[in-house]
Protein backbone atom coordinates (compact mmCIF):
# COMPACT_ATOMS: atom_id res chain seq x y z
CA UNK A 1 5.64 12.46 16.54
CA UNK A 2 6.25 9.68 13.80
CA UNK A 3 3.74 9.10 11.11
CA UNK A 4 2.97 6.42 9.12
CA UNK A 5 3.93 6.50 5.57
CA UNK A 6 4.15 4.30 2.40
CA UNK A 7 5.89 5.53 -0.93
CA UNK A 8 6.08 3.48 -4.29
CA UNK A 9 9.20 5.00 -6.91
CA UNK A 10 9.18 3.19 -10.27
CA UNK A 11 13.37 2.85 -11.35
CA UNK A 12 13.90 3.39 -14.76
CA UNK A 13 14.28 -0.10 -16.37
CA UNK A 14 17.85 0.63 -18.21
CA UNK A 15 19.30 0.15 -14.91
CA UNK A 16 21.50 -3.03 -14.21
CA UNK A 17 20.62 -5.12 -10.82
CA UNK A 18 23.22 -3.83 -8.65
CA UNK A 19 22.33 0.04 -9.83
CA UNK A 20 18.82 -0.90 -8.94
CA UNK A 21 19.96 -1.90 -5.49
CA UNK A 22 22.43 0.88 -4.66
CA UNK A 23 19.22 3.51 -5.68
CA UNK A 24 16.81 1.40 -3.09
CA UNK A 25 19.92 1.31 -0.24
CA UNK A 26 20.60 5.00 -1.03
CA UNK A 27 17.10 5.43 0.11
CA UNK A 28 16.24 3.12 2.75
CA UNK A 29 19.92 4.79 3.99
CA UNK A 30 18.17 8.45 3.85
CA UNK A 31 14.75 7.26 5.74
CA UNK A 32 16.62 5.64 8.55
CA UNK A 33 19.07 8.54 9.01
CA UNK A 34 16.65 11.12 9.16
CA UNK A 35 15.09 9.40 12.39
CA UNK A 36 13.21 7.33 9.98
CA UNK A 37 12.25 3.94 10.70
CA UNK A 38 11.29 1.29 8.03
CA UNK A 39 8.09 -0.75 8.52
CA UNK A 40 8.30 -2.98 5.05
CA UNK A 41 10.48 -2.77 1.81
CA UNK A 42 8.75 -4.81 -1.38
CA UNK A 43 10.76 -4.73 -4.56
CA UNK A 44 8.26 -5.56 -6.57
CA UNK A 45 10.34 -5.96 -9.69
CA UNK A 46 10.10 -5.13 -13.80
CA UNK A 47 6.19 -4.15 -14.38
CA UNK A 48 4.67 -2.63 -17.40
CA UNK A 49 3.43 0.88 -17.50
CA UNK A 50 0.32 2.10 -17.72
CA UNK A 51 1.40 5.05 -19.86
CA UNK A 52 5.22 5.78 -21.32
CA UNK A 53 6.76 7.53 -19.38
CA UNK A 54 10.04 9.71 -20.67
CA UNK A 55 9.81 7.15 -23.97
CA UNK A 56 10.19 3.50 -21.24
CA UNK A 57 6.86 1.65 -21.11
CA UNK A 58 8.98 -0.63 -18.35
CA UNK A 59 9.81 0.41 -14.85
CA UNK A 60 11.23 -1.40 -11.80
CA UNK A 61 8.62 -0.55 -9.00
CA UNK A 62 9.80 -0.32 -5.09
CA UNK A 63 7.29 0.22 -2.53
CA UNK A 64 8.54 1.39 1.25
CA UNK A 65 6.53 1.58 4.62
CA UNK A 66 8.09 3.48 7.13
CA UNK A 67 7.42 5.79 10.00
CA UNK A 68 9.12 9.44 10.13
CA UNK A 69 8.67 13.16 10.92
CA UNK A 70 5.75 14.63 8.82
CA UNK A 71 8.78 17.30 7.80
CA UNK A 72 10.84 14.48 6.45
CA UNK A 73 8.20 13.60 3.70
CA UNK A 74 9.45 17.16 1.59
CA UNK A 75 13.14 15.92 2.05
CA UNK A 76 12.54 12.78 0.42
CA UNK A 77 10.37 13.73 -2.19
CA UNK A 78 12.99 16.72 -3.27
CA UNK A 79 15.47 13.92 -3.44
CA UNK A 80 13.41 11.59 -6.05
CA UNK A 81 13.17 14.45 -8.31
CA UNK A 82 16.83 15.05 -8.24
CA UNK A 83 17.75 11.36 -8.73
CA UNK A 84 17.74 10.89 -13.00
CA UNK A 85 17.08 6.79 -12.30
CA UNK A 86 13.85 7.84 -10.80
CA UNK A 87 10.78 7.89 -13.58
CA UNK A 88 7.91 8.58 -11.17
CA UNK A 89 6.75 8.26 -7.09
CA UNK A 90 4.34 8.63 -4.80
CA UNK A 91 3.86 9.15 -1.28
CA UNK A 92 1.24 8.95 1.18
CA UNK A 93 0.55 9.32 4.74
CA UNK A 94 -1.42 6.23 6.08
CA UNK A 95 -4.20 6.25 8.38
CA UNK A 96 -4.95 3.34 11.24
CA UNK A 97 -6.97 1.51 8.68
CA UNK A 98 -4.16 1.44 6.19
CA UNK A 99 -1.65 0.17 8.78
CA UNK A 100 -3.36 -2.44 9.76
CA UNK A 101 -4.10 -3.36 6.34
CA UNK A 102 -0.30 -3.58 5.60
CA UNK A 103 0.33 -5.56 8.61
CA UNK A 104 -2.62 -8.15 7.66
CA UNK A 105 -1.40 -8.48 3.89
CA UNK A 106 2.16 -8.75 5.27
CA UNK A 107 1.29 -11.65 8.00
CA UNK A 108 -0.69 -13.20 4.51
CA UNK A 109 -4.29 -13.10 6.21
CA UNK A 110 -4.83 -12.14 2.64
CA UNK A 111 -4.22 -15.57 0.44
CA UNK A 112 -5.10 -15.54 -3.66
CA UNK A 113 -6.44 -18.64 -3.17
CA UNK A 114 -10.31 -19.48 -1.86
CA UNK A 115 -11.18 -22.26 -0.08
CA UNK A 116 -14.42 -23.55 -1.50
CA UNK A 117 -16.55 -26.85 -0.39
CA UNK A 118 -18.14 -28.63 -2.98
CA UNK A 119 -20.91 -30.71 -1.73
């Protein structure tokens, strides 16, 4: 049975665009061959650290949804580590409530901006 899942990676930021998007296809390339299917991608771009990590205070931060085979979730996470353009990740499995939490801040139910009347 398919799970729900959602990892973030953080790129290290000496990488040039098209390095940056070969290392997201080579893993959006692994998900979906393993049986995986992927839900939402967000590259969220060049974002500062909270800590240095490996001597970068920079990282470019991905963030994947996707559904797979709880067994797949080792795989993956085996492959990060080996991969030297890869500073830090995390995955988690998502329960009901953080699906449909995705799927509202994806359909943008979730606006930055607040509607306020002024009387």
């Amino acid at each position: 049975m398919l799970k729900n899942y959602e990892t973030v990676f953080i790129l290290t930021p000496v990488l040039s665009d098209q390095q940056t998007k070969d290392a997201v296809e080579k893993y959006k390339n692994l998900i979906t061959s393993q049986g995986g299917e992927i839900i939402n991608l967000e590259n969220m771009g060049l974002k500062q650290l909270a800590y240095p990590i490996q001597k970068k205070s920079n990282g470019f931060y991905v963030l994947v949804e996707f559904k797979s085979e709880p067994s797949f979730v080792k795989t993956l996470e085996i492959e990060y580590k080996r991969d030297e353009r890869i500073i830090r990740f995390l995955t988690t499995a998502l329960d009901k409530f953080a699906v449909e939490y995705n799927a509202k801040r994806k359909s943008g139910a979730f606006s930055n901006t607040r509607s306020e009347t002024v009387s």
